[in-house]
PDB file of N, CA and C in Angstrom:
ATOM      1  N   UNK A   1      -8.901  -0.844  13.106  1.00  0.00           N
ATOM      2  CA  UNK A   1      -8.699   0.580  13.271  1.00  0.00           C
ATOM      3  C   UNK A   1      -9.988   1.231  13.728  1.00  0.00           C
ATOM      4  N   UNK A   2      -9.753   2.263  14.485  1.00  0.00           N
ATOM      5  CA  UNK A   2     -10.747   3.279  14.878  1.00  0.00           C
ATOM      6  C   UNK A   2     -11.673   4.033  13.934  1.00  0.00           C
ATOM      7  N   UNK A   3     -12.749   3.821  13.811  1.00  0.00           N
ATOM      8  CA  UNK A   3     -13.013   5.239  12.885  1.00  0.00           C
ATOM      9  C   UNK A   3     -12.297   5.150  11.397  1.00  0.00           C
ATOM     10  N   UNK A   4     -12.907   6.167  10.086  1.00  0.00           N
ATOM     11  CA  UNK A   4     -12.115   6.350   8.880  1.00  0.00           C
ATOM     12  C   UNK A   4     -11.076   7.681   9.405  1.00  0.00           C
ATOM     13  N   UNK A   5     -11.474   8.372  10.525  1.00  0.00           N
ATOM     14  CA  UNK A   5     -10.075   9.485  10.318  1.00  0.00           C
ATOM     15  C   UNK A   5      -8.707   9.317  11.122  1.00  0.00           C
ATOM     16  N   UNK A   6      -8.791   7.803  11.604  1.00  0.00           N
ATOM     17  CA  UNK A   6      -7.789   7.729  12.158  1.00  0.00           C
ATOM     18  C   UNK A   6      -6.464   7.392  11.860  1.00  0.00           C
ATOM     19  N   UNK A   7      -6.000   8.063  11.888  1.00  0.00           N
ATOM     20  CA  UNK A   7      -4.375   7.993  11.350  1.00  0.00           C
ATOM     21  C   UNK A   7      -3.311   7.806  12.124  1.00  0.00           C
ATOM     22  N   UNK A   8      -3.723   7.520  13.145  1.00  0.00           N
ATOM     23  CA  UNK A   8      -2.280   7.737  14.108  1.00  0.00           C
ATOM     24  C   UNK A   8      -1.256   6.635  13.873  1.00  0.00           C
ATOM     25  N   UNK A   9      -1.496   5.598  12.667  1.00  0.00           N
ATOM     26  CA  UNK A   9      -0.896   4.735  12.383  1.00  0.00           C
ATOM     27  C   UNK A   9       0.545   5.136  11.479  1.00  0.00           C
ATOM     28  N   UNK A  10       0.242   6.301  11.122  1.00  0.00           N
ATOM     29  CA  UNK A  10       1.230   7.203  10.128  1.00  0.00           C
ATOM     30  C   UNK A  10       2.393   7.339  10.756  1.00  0.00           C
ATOM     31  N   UNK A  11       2.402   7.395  12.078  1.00  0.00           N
ATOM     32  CA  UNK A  11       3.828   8.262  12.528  1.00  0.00           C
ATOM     33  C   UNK A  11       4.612   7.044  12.737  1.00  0.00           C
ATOM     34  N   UNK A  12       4.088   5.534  12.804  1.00  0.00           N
ATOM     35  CA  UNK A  12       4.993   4.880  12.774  1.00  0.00           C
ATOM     36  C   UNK A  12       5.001   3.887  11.209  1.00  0.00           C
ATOM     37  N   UNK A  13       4.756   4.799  10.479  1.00  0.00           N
ATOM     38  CA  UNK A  13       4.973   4.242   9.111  1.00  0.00           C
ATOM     39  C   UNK A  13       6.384   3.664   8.826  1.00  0.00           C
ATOM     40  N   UNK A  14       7.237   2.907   8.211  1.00  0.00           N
ATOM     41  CA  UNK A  14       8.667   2.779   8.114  1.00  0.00           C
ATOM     42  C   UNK A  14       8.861   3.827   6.709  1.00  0.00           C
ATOM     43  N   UNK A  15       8.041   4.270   6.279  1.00  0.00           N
ATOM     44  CA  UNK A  15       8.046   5.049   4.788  1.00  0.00           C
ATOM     45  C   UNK A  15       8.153   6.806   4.844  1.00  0.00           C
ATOM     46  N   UNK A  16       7.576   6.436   5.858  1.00  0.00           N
ATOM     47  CA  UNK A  16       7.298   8.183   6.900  1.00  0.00           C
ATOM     48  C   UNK A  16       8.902   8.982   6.224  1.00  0.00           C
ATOM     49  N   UNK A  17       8.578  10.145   5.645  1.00  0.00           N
ATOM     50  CA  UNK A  17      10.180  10.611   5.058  1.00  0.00           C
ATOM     51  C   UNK A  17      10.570  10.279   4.354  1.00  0.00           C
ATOM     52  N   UNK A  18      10.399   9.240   3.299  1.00  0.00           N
ATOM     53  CA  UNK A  18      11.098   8.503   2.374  1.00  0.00           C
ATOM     54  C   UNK A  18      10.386   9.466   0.991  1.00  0.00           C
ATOM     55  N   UNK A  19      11.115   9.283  -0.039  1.00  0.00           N
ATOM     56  CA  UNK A  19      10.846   9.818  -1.659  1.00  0.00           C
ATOM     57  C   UNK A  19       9.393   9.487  -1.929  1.00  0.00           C
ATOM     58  N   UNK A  20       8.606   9.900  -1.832  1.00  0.00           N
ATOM     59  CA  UNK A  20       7.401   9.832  -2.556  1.00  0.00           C
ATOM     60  C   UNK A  20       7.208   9.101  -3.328  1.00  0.00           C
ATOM     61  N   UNK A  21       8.330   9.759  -4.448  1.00  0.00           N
ATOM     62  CA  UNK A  21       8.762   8.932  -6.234  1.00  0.00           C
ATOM     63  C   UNK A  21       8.514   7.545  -6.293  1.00  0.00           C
ATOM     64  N   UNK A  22       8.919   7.017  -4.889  1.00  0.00           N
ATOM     65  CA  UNK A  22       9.041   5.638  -4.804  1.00  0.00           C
ATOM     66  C   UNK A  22       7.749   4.568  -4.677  1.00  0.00           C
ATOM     67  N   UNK A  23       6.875   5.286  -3.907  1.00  0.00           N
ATOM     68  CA  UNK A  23       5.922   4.994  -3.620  1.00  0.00           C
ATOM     69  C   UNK A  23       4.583   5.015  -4.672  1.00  0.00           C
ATOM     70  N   UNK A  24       4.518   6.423  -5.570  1.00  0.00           N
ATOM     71  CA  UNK A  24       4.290   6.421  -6.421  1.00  0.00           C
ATOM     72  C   UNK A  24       4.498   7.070  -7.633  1.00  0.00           C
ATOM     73  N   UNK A  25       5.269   5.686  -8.711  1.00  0.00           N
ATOM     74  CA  UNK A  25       5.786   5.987  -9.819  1.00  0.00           C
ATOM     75  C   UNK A  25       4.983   6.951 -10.667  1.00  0.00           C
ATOM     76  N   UNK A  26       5.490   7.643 -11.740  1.00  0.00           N
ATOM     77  CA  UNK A  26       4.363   8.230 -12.830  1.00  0.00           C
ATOM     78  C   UNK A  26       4.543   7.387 -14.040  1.00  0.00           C
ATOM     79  N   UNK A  27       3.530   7.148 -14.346  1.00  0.00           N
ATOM     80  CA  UNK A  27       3.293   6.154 -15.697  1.00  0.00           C
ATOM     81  C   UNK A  27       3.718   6.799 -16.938  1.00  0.00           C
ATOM     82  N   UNK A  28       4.450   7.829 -17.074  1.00  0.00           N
ATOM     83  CA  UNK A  28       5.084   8.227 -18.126  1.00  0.00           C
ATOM     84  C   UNK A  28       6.917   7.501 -18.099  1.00  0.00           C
ATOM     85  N   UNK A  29       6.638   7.313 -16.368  1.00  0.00           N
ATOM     86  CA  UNK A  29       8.479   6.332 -16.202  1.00  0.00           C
ATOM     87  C   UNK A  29       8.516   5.379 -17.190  1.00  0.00           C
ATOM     88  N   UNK A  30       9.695   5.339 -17.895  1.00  0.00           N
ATOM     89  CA  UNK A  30       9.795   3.960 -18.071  1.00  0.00           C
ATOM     90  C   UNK A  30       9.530   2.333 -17.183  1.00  0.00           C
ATOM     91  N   UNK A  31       8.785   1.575 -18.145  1.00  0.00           N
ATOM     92  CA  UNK A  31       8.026   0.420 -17.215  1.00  0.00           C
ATOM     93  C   UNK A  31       8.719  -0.327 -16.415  1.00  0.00           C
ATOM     94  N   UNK A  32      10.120  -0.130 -16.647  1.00  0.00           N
ATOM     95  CA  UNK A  32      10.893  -1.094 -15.730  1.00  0.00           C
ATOM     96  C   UNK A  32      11.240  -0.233 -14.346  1.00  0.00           C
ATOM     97  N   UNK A  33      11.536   1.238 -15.055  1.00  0.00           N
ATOM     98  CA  UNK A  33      11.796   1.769 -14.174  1.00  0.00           C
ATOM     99  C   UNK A  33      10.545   2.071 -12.924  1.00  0.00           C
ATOM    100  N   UNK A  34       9.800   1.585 -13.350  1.00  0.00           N
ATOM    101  CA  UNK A  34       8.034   2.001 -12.843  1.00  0.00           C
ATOM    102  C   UNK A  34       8.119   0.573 -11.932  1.00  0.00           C
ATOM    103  N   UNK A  35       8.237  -0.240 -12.259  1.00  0.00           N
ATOM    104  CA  UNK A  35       8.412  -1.877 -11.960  1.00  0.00           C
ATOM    105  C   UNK A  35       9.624  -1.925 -11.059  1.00  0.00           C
ATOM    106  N   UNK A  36      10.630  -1.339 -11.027  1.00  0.00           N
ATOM    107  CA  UNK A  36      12.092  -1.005  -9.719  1.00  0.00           C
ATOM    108  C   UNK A  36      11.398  -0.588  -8.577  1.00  0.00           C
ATOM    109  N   UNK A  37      11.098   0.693  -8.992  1.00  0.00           N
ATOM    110  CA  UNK A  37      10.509   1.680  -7.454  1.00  0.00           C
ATOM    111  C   UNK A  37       9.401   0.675  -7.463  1.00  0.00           C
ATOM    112  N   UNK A  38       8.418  -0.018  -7.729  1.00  0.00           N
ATOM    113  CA  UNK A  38       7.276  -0.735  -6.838  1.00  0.00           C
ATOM    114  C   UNK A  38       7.970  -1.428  -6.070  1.00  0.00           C
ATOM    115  N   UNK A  39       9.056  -2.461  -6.781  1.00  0.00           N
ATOM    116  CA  UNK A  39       9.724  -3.517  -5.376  1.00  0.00           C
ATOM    117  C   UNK A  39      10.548  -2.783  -4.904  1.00  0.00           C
ATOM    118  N   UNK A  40      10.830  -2.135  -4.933  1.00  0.00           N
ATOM    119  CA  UNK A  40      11.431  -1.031  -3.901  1.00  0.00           C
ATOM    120  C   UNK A  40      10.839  -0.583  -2.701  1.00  0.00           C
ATOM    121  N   UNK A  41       9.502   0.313  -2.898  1.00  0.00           N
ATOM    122  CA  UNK A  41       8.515   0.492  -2.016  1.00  0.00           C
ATOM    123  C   UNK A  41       7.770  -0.870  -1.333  1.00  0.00           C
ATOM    124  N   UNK A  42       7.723  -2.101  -2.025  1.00  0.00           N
ATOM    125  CA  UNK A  42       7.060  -2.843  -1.189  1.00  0.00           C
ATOM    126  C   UNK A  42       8.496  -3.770  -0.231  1.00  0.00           C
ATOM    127  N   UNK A  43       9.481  -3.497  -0.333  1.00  0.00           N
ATOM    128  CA  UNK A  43      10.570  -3.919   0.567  1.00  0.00           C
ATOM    129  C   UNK A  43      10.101  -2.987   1.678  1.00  0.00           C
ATOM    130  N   UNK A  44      10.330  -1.705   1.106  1.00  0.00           N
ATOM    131  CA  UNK A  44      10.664  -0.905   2.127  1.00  0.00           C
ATOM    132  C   UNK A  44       9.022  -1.417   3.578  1.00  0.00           C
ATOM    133  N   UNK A  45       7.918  -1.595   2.403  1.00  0.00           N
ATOM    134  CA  UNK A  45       6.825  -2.236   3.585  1.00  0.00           C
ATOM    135  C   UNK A  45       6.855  -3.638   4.225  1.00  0.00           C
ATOM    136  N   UNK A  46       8.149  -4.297   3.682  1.00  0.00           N
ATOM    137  CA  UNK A  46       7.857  -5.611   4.244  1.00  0.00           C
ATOM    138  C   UNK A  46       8.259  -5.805   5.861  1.00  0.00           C
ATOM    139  N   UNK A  47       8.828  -4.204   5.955  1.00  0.00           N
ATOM    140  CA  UNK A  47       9.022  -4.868   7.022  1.00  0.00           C
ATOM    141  C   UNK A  47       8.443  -3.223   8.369  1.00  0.00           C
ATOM    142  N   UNK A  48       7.417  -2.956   7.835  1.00  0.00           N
ATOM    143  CA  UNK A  48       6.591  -1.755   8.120  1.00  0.00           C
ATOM    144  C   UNK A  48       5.957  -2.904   9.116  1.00  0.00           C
ATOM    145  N   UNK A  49       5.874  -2.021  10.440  1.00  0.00           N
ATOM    146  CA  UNK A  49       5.210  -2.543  11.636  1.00  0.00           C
ATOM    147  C   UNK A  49       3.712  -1.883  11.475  1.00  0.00           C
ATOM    148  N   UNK A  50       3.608  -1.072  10.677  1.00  0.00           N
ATOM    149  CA  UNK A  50       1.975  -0.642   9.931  1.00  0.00           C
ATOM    150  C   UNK A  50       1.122  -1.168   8.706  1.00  0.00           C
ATOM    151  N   UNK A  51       1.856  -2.217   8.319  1.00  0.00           N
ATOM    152  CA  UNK A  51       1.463  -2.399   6.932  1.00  0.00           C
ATOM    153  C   UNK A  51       0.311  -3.140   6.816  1.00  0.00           C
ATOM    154  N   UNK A  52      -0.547  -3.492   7.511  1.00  0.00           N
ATOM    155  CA  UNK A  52      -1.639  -3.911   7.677  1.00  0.00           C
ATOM    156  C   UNK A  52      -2.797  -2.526   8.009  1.00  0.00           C
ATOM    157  N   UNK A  53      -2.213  -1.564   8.800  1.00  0.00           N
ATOM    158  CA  UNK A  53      -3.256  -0.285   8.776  1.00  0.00           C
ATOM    159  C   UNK A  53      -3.277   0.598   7.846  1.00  0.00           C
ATOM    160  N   UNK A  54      -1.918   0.250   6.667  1.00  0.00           N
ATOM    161  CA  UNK A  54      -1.488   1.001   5.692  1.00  0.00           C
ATOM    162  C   UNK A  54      -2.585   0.851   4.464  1.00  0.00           C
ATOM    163  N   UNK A  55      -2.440  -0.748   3.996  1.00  0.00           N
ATOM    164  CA  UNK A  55      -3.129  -1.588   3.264  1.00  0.00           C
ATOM    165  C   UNK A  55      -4.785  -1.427   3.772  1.00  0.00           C
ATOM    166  N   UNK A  56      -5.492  -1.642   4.900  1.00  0.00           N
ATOM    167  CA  UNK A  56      -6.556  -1.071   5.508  1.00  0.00           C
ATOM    168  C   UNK A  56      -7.291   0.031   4.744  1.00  0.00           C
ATOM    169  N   UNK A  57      -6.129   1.249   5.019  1.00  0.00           N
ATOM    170  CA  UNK A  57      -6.565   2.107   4.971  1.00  0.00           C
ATOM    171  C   UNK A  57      -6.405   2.485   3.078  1.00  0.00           C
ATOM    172  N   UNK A  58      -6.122   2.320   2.293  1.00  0.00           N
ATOM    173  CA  UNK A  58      -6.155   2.375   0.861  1.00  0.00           C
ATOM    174  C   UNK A  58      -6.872   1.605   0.476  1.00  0.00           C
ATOM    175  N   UNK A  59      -7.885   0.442   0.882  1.00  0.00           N
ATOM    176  CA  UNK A  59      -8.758  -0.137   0.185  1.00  0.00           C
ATOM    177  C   UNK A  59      -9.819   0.636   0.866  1.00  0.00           C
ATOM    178  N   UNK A  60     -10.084   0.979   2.134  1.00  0.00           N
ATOM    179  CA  UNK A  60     -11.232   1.403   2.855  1.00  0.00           C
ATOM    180  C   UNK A  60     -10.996   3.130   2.203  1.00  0.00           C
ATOM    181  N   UNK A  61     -10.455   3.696   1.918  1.00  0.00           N
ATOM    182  CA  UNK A  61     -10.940   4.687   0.843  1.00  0.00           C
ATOM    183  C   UNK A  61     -10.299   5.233  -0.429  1.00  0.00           C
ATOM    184  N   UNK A  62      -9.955   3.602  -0.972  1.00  0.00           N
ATOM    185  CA  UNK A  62     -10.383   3.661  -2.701  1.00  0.00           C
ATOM    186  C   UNK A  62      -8.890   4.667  -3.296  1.00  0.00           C
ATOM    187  N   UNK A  63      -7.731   4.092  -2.425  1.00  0.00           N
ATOM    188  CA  UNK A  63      -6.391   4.698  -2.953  1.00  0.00           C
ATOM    189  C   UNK A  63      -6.839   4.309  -4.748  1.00  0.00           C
ATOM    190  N   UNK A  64      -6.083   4.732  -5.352  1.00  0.00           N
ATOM    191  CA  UNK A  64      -6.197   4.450  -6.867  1.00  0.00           C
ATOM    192  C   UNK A  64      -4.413   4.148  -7.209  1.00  0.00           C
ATOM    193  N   UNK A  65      -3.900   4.913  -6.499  1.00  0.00           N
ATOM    194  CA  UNK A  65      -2.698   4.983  -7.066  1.00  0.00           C
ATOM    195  C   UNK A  65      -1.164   4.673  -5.751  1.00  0.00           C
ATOM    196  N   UNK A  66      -0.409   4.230  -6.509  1.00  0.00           N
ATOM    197  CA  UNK A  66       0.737   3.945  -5.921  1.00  0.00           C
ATOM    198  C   UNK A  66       0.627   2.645  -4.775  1.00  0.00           C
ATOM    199  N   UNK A  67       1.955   2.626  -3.898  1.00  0.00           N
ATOM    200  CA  UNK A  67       2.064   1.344  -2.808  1.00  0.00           C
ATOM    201  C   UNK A  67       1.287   1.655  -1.666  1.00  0.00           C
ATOM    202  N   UNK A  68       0.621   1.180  -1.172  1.00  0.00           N
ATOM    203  CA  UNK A  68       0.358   0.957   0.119  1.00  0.00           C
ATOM    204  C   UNK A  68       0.040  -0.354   0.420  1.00  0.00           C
ATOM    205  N   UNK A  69       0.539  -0.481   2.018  1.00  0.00           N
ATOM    206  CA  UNK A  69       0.357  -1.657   2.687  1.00  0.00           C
ATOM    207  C   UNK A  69       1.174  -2.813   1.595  1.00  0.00           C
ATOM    208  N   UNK A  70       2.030  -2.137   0.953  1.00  0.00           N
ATOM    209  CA  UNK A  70       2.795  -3.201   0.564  1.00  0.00           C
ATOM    210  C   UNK A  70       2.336  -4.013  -0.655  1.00  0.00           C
ATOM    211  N   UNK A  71       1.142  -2.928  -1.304  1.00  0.00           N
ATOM    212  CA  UNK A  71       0.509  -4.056  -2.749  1.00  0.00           C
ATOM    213  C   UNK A  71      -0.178  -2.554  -3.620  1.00  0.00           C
ATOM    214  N   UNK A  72       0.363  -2.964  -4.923  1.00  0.00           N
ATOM    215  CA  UNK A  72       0.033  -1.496  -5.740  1.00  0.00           C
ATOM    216  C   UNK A  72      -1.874  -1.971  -6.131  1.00  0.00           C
ATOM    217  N   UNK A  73      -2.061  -1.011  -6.609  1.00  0.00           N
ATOM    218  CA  UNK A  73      -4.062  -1.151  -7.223  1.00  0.00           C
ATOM    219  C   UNK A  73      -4.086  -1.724  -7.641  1.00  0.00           C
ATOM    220  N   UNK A  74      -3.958  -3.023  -8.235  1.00  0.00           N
ATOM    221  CA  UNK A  74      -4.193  -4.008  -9.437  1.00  0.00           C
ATOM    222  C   UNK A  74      -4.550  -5.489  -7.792  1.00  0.00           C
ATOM    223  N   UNK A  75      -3.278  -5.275  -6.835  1.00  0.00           N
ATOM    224  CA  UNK A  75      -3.410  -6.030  -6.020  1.00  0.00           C
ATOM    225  C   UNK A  75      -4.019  -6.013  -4.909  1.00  0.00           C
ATOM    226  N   UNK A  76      -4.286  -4.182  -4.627  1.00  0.00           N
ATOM    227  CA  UNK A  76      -5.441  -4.075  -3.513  1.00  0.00           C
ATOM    228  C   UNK A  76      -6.523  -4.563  -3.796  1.00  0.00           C
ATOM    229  N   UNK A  77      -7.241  -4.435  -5.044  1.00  0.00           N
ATOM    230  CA  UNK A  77      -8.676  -4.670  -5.628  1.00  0.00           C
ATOM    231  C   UNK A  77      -8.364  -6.358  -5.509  1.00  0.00           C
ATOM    232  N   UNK A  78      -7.717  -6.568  -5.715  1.00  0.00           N
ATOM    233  CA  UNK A  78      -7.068  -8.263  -5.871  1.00  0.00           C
ATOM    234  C   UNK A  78      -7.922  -9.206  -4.807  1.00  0.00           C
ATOM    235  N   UNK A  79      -7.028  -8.345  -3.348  1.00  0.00           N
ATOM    236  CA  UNK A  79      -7.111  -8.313  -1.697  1.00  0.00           C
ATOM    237  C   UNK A  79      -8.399  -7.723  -1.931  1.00  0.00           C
ATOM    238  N   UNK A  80      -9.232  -6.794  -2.148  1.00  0.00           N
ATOM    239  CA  UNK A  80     -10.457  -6.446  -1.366  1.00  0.00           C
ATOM    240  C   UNK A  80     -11.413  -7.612  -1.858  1.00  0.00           C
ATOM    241  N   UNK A  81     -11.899  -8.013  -3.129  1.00  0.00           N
ATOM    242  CA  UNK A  81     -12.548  -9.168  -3.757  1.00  0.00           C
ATOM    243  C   UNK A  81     -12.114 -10.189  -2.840  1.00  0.00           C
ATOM    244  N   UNK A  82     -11.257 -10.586  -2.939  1.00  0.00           N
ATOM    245  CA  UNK A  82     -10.745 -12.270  -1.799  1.00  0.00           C
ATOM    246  C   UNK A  82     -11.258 -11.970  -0.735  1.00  0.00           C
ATOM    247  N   UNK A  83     -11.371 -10.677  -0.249  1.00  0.00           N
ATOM    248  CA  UNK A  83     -12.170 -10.603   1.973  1.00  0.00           C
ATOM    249  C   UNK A  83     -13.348 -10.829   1.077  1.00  0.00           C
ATOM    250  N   UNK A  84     -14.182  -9.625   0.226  1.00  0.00           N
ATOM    251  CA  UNK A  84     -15.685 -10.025   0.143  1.00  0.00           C
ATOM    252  C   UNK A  84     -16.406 -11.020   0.026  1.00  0.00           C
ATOM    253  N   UNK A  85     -15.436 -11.936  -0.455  1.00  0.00           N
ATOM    254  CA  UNK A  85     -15.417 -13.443  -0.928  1.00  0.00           C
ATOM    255  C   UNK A  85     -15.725 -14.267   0.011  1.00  0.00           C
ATOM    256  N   UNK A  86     -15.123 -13.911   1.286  1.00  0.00           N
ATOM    257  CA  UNK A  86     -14.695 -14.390   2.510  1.00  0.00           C
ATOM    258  C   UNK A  86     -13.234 -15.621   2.338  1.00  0.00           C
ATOM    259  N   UNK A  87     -12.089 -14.738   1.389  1.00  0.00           N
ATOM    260  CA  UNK A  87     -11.359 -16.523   0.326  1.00  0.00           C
ATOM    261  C   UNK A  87     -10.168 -15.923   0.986  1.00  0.00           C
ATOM    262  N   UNK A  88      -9.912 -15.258   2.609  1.00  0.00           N
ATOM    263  CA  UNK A  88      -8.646 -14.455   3.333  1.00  0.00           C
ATOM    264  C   UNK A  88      -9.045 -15.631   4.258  1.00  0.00           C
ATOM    265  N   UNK A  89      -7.709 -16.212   4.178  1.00  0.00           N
ATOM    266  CA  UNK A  89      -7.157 -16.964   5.147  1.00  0.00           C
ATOM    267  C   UNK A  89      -6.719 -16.144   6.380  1.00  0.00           C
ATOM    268  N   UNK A  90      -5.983 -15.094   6.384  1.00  0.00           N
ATOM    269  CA  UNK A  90      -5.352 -14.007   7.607  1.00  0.00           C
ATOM    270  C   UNK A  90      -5.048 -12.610   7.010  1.00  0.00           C
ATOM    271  N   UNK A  91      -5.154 -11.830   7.396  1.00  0.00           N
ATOM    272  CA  UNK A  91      -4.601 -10.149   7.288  1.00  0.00           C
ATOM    273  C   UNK A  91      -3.682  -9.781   7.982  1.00  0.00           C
TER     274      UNK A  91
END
């Protein structure tokens, strides 16, 4: 990607319009129900023709919360450690 303000990757998000809710749960949901909408939202990215500028762009500025690029915070930090590592086979 260009630059940190580039976004033009947004308009072809597959998520673009979709419930928010989904994307990100509130931790007062019940955990399963918190645990539905994540594989929910990461379907809906599996098959996002952005989900690599999505994911990009939430580790390169420190999303905290909810899906992007198809992996919630526990698994971005996961993914950013494995590149620093150099232990990424492909992106």
């Amino acid at each position: 990607m260009n630059g940190s303000g580039d976004r033009d990757w947004v308009v072809a998000a597959r998520c673009r319009g979709a419930d928010t809710a989904l994307f990100f749960p509130q931790p007062e949901d019940v955990r399963r129900a918190v645990a539905r909408a994540e594989q929910q939202a990461k379907e809906v990215c599996r098959s996002c023709p952005v989900i690599a500028e999505c994911r990009e762009h939430a580790v390169r500025t420190g999303e905290t919360h909810g899906v992007w690029g198809g992996m919630n915070y526990a698994e971005r930090r996961a993914f950013e450690r494995a590149a620093k590592l150099g232990r990424l086979q492909s992106v």
